[in-house]
PDB file of N, CA and C in Angstrom:
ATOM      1  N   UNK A   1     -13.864  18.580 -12.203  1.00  0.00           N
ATOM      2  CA  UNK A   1     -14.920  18.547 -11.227  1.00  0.00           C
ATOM      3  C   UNK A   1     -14.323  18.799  -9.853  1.00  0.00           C
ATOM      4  N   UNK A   2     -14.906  19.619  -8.921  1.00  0.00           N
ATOM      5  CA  UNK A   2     -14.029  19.940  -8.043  1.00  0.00           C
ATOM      6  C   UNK A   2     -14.941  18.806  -7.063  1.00  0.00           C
ATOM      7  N   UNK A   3     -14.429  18.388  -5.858  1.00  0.00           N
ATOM      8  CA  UNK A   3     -14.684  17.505  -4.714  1.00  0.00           C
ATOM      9  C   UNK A   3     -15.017  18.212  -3.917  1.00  0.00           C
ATOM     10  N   UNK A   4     -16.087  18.368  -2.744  1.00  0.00           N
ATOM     11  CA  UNK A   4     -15.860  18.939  -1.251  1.00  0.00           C
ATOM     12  C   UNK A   4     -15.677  18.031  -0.613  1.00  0.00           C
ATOM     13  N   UNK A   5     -14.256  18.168   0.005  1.00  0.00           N
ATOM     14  CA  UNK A   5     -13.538  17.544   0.657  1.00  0.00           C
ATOM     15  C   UNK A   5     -13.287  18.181   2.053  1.00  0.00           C
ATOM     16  N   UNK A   6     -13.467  17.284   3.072  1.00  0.00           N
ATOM     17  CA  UNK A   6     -13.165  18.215   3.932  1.00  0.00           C
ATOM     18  C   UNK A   6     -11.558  18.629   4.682  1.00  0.00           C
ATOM     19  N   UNK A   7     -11.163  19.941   4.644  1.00  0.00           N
ATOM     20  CA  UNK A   7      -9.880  20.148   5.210  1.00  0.00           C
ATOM     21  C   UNK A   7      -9.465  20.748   3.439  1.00  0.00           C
ATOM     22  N   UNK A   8     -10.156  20.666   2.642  1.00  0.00           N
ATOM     23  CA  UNK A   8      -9.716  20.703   1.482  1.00  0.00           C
ATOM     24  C   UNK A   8      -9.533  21.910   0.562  1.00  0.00           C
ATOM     25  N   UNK A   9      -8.883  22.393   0.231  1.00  0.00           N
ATOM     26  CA  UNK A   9      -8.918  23.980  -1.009  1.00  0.00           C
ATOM     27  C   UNK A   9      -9.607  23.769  -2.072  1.00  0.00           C
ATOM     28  N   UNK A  10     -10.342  23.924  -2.584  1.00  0.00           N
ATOM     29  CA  UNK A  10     -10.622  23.400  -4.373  1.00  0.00           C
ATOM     30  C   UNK A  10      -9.555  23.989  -5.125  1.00  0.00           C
ATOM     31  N   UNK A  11      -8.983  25.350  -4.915  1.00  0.00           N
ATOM     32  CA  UNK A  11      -8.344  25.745  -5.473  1.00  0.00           C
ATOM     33  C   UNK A  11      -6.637  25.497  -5.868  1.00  0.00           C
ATOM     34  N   UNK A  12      -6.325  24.387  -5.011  1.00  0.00           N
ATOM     35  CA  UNK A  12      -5.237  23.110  -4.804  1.00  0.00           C
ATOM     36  C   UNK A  12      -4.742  22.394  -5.793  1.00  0.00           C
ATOM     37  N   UNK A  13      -3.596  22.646  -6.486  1.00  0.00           N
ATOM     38  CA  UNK A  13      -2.984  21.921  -7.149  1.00  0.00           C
ATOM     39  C   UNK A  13      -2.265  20.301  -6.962  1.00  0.00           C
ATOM     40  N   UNK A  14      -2.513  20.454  -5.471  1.00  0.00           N
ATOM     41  CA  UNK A  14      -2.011  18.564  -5.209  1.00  0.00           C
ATOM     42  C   UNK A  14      -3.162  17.986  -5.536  1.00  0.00           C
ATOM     43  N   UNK A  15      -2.473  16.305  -5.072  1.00  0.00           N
ATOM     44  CA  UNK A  15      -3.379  15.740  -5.217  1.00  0.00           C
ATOM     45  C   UNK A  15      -4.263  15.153  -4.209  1.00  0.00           C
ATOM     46  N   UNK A  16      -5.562  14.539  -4.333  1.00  0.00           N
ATOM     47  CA  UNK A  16      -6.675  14.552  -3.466  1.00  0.00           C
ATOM     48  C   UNK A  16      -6.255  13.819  -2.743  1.00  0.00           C
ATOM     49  N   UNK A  17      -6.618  14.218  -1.528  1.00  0.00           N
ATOM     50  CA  UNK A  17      -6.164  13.090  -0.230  1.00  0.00           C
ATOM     51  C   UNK A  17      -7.456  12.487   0.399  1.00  0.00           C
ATOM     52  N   UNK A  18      -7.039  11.608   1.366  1.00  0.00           N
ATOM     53  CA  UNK A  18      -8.323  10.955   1.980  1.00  0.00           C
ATOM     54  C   UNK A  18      -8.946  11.976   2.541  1.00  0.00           C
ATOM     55  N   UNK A  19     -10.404  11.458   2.875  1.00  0.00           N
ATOM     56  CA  UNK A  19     -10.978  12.214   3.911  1.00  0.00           C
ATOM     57  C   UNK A  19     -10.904  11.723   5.544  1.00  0.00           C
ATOM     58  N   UNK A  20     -10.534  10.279   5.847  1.00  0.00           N
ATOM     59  CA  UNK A  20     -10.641   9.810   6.902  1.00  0.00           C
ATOM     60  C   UNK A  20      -9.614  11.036   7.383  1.00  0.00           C
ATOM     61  N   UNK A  21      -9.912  10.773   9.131  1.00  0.00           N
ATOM     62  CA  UNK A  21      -9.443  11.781  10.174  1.00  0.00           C
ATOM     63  C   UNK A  21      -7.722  11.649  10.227  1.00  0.00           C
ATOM     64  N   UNK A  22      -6.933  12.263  10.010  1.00  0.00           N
ATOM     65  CA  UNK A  22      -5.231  12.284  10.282  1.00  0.00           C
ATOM     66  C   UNK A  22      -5.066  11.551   8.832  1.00  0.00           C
ATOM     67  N   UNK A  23      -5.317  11.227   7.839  1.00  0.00           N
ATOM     68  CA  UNK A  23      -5.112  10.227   7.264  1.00  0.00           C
ATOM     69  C   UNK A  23      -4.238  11.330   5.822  1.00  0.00           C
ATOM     70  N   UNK A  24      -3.280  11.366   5.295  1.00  0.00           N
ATOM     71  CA  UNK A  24      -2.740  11.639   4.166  1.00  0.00           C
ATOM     72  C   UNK A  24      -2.681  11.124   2.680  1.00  0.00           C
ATOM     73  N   UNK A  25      -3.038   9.814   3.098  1.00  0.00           N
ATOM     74  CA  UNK A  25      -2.680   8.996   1.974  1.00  0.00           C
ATOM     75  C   UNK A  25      -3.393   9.891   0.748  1.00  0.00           C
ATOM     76  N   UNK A  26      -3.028   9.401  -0.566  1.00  0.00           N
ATOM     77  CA  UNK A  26      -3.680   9.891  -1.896  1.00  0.00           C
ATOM     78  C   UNK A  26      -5.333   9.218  -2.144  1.00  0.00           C
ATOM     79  N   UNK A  27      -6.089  10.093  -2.418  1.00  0.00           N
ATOM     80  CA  UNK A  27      -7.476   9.265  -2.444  1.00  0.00           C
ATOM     81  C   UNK A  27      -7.301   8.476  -3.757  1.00  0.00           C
ATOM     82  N   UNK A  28      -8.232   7.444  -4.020  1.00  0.00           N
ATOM     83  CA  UNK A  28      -8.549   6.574  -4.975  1.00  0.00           C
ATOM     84  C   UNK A  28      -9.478   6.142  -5.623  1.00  0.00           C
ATOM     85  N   UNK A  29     -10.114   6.439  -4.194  1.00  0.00           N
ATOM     86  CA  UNK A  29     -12.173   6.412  -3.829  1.00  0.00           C
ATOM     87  C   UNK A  29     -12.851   7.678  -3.919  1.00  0.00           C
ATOM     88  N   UNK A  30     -13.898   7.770  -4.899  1.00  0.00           N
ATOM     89  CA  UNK A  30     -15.204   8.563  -4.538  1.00  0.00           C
ATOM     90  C   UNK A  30     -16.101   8.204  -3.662  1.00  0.00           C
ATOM     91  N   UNK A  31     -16.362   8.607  -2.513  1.00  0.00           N
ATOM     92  CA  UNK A  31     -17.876   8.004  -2.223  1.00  0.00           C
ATOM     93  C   UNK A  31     -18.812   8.909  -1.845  1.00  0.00           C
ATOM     94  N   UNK A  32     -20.016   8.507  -3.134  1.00  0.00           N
ATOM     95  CA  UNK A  32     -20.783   9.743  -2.930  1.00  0.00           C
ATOM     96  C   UNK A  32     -22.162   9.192  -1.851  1.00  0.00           C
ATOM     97  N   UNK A  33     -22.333  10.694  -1.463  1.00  0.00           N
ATOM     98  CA  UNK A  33     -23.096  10.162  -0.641  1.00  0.00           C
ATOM     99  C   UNK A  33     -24.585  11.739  -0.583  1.00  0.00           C
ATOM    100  N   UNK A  34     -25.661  11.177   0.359  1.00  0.00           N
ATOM    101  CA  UNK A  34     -26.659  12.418   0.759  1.00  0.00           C
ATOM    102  C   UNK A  34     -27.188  12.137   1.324  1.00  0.00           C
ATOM    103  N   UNK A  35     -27.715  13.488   2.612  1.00  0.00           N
ATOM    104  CA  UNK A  35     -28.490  13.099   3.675  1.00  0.00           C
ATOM    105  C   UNK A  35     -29.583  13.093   3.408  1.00  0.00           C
ATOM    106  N   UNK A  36     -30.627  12.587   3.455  1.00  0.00           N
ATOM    107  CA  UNK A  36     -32.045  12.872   2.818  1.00  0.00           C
ATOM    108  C   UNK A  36     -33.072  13.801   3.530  1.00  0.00           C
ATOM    109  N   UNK A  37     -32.426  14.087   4.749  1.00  0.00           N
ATOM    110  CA  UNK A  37     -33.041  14.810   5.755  1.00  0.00           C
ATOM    111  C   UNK A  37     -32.625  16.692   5.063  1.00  0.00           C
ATOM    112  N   UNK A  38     -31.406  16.754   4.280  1.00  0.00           N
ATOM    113  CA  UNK A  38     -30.955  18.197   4.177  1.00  0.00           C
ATOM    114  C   UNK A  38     -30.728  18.461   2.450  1.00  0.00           C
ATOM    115  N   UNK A  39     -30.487  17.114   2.432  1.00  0.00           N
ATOM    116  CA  UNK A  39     -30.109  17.401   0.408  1.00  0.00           C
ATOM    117  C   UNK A  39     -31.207  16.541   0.016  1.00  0.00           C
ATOM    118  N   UNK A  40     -31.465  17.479  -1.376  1.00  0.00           N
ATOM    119  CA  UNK A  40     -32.591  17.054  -2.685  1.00  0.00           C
ATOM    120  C   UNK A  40     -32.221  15.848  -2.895  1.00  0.00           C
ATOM    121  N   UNK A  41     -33.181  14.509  -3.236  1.00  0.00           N
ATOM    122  CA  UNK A  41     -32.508  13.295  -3.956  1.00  0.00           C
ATOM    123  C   UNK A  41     -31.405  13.418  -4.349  1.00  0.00           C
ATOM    124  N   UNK A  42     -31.578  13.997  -5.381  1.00  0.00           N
ATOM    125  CA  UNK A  42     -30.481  14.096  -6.735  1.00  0.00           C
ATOM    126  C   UNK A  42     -29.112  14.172  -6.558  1.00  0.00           C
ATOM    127  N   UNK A  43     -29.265  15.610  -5.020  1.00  0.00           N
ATOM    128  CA  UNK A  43     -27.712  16.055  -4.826  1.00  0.00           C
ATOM    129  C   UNK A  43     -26.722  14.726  -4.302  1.00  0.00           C
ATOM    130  N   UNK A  44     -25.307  14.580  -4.420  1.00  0.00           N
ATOM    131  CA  UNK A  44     -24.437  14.193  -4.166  1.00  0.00           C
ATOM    132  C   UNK A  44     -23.133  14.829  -3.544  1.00  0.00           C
ATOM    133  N   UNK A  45     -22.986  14.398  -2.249  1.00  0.00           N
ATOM    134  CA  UNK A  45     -21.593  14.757  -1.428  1.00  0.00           C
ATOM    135  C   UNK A  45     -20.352  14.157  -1.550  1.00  0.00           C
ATOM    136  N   UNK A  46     -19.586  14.331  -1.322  1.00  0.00           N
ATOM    137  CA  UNK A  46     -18.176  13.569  -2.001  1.00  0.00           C
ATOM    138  C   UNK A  46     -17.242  13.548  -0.519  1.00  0.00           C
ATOM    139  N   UNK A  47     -17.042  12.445   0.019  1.00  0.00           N
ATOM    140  CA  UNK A  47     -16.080  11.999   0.523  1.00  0.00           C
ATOM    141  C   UNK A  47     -14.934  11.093  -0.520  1.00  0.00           C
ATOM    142  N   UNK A  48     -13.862  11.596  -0.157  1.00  0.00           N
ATOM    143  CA  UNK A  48     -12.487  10.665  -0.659  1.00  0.00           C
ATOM    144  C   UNK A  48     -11.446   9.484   0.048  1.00  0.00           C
ATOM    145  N   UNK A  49     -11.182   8.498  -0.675  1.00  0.00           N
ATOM    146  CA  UNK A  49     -11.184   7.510   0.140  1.00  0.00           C
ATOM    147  C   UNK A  49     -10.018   7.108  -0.564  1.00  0.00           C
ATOM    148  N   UNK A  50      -8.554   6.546   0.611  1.00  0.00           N
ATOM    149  CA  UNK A  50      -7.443   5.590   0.255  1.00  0.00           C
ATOM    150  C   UNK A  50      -7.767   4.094   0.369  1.00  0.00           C
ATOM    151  N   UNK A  51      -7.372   3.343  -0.334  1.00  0.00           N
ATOM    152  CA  UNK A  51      -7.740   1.930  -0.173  1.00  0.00           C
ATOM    153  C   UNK A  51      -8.061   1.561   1.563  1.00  0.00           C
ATOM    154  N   UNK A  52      -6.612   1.778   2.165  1.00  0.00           N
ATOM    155  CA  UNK A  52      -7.330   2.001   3.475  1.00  0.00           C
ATOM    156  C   UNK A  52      -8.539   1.930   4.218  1.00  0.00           C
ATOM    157  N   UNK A  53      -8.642   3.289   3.889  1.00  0.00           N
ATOM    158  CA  UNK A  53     -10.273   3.757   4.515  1.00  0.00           C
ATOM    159  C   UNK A  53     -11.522   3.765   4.021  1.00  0.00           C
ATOM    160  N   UNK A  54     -11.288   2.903   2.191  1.00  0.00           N
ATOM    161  CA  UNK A  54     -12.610   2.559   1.296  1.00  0.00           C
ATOM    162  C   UNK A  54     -13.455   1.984   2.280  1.00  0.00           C
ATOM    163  N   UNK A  55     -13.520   0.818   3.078  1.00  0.00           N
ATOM    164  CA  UNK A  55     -14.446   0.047   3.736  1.00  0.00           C
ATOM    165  C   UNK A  55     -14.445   0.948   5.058  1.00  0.00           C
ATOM    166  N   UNK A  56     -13.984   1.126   5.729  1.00  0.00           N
ATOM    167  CA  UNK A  56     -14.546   1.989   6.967  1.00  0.00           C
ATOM    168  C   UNK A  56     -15.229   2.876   6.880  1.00  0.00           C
ATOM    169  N   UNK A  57     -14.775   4.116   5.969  1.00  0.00           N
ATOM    170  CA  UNK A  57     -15.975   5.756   5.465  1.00  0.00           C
ATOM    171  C   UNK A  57     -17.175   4.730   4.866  1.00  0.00           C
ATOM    172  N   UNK A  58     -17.249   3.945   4.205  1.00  0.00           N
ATOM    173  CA  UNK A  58     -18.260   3.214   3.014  1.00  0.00           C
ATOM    174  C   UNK A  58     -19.637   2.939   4.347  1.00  0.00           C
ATOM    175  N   UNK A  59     -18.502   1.841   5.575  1.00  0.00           N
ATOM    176  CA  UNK A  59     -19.876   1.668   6.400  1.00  0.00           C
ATOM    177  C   UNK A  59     -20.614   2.352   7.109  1.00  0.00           C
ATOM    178  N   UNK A  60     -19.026   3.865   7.801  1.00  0.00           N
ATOM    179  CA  UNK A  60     -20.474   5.436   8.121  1.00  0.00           C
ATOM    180  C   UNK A  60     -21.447   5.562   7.590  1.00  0.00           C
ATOM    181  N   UNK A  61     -21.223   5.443   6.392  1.00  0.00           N
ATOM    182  CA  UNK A  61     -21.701   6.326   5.200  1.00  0.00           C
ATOM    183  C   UNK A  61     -23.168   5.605   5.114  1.00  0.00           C
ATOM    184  N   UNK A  62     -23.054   4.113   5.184  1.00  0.00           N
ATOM    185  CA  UNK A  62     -23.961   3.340   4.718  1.00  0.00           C
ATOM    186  C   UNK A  62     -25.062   2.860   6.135  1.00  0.00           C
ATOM    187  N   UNK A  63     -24.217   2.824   7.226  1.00  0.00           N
ATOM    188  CA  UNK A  63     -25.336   2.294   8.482  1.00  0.00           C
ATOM    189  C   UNK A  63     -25.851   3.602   8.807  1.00  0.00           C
ATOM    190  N   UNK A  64     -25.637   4.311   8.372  1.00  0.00           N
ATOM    191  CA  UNK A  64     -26.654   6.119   8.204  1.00  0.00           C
ATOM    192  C   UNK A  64     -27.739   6.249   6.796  1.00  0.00           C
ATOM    193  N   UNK A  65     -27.125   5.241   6.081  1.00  0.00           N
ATOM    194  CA  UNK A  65     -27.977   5.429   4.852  1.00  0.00           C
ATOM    195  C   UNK A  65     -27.964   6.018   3.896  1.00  0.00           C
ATOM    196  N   UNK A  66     -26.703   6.800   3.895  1.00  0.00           N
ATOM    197  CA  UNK A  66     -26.367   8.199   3.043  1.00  0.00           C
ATOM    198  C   UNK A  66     -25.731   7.474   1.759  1.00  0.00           C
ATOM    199  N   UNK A  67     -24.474   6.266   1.979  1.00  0.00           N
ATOM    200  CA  UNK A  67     -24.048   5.674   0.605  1.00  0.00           C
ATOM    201  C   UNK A  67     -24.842   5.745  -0.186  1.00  0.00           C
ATOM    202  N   UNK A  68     -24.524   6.433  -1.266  1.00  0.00           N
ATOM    203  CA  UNK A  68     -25.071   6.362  -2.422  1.00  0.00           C
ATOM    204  C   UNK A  68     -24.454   5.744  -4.162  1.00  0.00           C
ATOM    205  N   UNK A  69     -23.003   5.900  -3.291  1.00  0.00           N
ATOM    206  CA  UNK A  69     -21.851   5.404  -4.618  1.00  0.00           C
ATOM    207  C   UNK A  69     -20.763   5.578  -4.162  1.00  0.00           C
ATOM    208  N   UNK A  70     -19.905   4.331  -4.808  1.00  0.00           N
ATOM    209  CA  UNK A  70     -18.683   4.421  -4.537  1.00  0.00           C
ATOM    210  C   UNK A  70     -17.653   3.786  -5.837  1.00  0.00           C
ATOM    211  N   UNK A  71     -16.807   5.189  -6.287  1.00  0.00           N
ATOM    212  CA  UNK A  71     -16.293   5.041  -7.816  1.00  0.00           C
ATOM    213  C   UNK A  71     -14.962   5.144  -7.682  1.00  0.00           C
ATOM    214  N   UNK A  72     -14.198   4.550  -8.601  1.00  0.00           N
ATOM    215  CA  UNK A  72     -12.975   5.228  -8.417  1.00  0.00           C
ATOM    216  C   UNK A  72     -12.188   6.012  -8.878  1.00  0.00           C
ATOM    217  N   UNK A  73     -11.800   7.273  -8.475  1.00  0.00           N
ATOM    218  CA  UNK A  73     -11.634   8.658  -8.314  1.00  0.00           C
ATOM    219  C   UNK A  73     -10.993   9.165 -10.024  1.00  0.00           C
ATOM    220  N   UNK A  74     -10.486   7.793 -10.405  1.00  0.00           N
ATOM    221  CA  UNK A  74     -10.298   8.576 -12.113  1.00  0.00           C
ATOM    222  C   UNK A  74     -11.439   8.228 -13.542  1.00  0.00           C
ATOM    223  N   UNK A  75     -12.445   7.534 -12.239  1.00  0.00           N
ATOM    224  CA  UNK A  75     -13.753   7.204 -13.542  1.00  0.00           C
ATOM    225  C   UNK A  75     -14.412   8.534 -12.710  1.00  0.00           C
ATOM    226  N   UNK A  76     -14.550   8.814 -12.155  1.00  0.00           N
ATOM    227  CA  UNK A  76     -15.486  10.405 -11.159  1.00  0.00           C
ATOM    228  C   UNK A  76     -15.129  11.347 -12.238  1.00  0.00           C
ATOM    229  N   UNK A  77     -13.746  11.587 -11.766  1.00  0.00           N
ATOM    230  CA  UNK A  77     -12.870  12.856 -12.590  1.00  0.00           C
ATOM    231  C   UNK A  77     -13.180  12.825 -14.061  1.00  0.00           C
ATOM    232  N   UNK A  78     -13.107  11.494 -14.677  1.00  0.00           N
ATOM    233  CA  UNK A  78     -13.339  11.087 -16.611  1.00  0.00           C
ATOM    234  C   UNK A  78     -14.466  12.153 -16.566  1.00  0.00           C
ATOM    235  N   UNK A  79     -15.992  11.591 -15.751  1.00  0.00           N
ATOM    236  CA  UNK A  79     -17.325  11.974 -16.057  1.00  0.00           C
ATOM    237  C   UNK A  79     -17.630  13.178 -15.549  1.00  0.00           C
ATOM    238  N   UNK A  80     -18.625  13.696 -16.234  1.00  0.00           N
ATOM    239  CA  UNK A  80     -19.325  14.663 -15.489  1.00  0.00           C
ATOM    240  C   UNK A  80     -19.919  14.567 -14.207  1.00  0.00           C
ATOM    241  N   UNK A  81     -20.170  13.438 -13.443  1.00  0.00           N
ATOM    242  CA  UNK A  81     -20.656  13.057 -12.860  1.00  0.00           C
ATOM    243  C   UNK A  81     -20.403  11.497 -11.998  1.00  0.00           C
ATOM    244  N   UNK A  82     -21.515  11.121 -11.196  1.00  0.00           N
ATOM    245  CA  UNK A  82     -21.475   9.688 -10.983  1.00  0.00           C
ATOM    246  C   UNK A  82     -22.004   8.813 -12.241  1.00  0.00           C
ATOM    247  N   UNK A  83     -21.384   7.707 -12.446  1.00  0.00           N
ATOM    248  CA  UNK A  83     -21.456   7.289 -13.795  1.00  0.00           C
ATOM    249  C   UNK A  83     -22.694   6.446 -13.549  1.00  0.00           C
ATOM    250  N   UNK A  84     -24.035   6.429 -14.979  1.00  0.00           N
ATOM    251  CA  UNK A  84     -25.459   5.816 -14.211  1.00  0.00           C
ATOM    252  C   UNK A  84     -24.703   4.427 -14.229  1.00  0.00           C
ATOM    253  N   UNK A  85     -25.976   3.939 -13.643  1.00  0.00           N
ATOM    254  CA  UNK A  85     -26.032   2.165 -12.605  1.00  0.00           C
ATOM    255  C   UNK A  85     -25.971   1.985 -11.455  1.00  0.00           C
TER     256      UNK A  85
END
């Protein structure tokens, strides 16, 4: 499953890094998210998250309203998808 990540290649053989700003670390975190103003219900955006920056991206994400899920990055990758619940 590829991620849009931002700063990111899909076509990239490393491994996923955070999305927070300067940040390198290896992601760990999915957090999916959608604006409801531009994406269909359904769709889902993917920010990536190091333990780090799990709770900081989570509360952007969420005092905007967009959190929609937050998994961790080798149950994302297992599924086709966000896993239901």
């Amino acid at each position: 499953m590829i991620l849009n990540v931002p700063g990111s290649e899909p076509s990239s053989p490393s491994s996923p890094i955070c999305s927070a700003k300067a940040c390198r670390a290896d992601a760990v975190w999915v957090l999916a998210w959608n604006n409801p103003k531009l994406h269909t219900p359904e769709r889902r955006k993917t920010w990536l998250a190091c333990e780090e920056h799990r709770d900081h991206l989570s509360k952007f994400l969420g005092v905007r309203g967009f959190l929609k899920d937050v998994v961790p990055l080798k149950e994302w990758e297992s599924a086709e998808g966000p896993p239901a619940g």
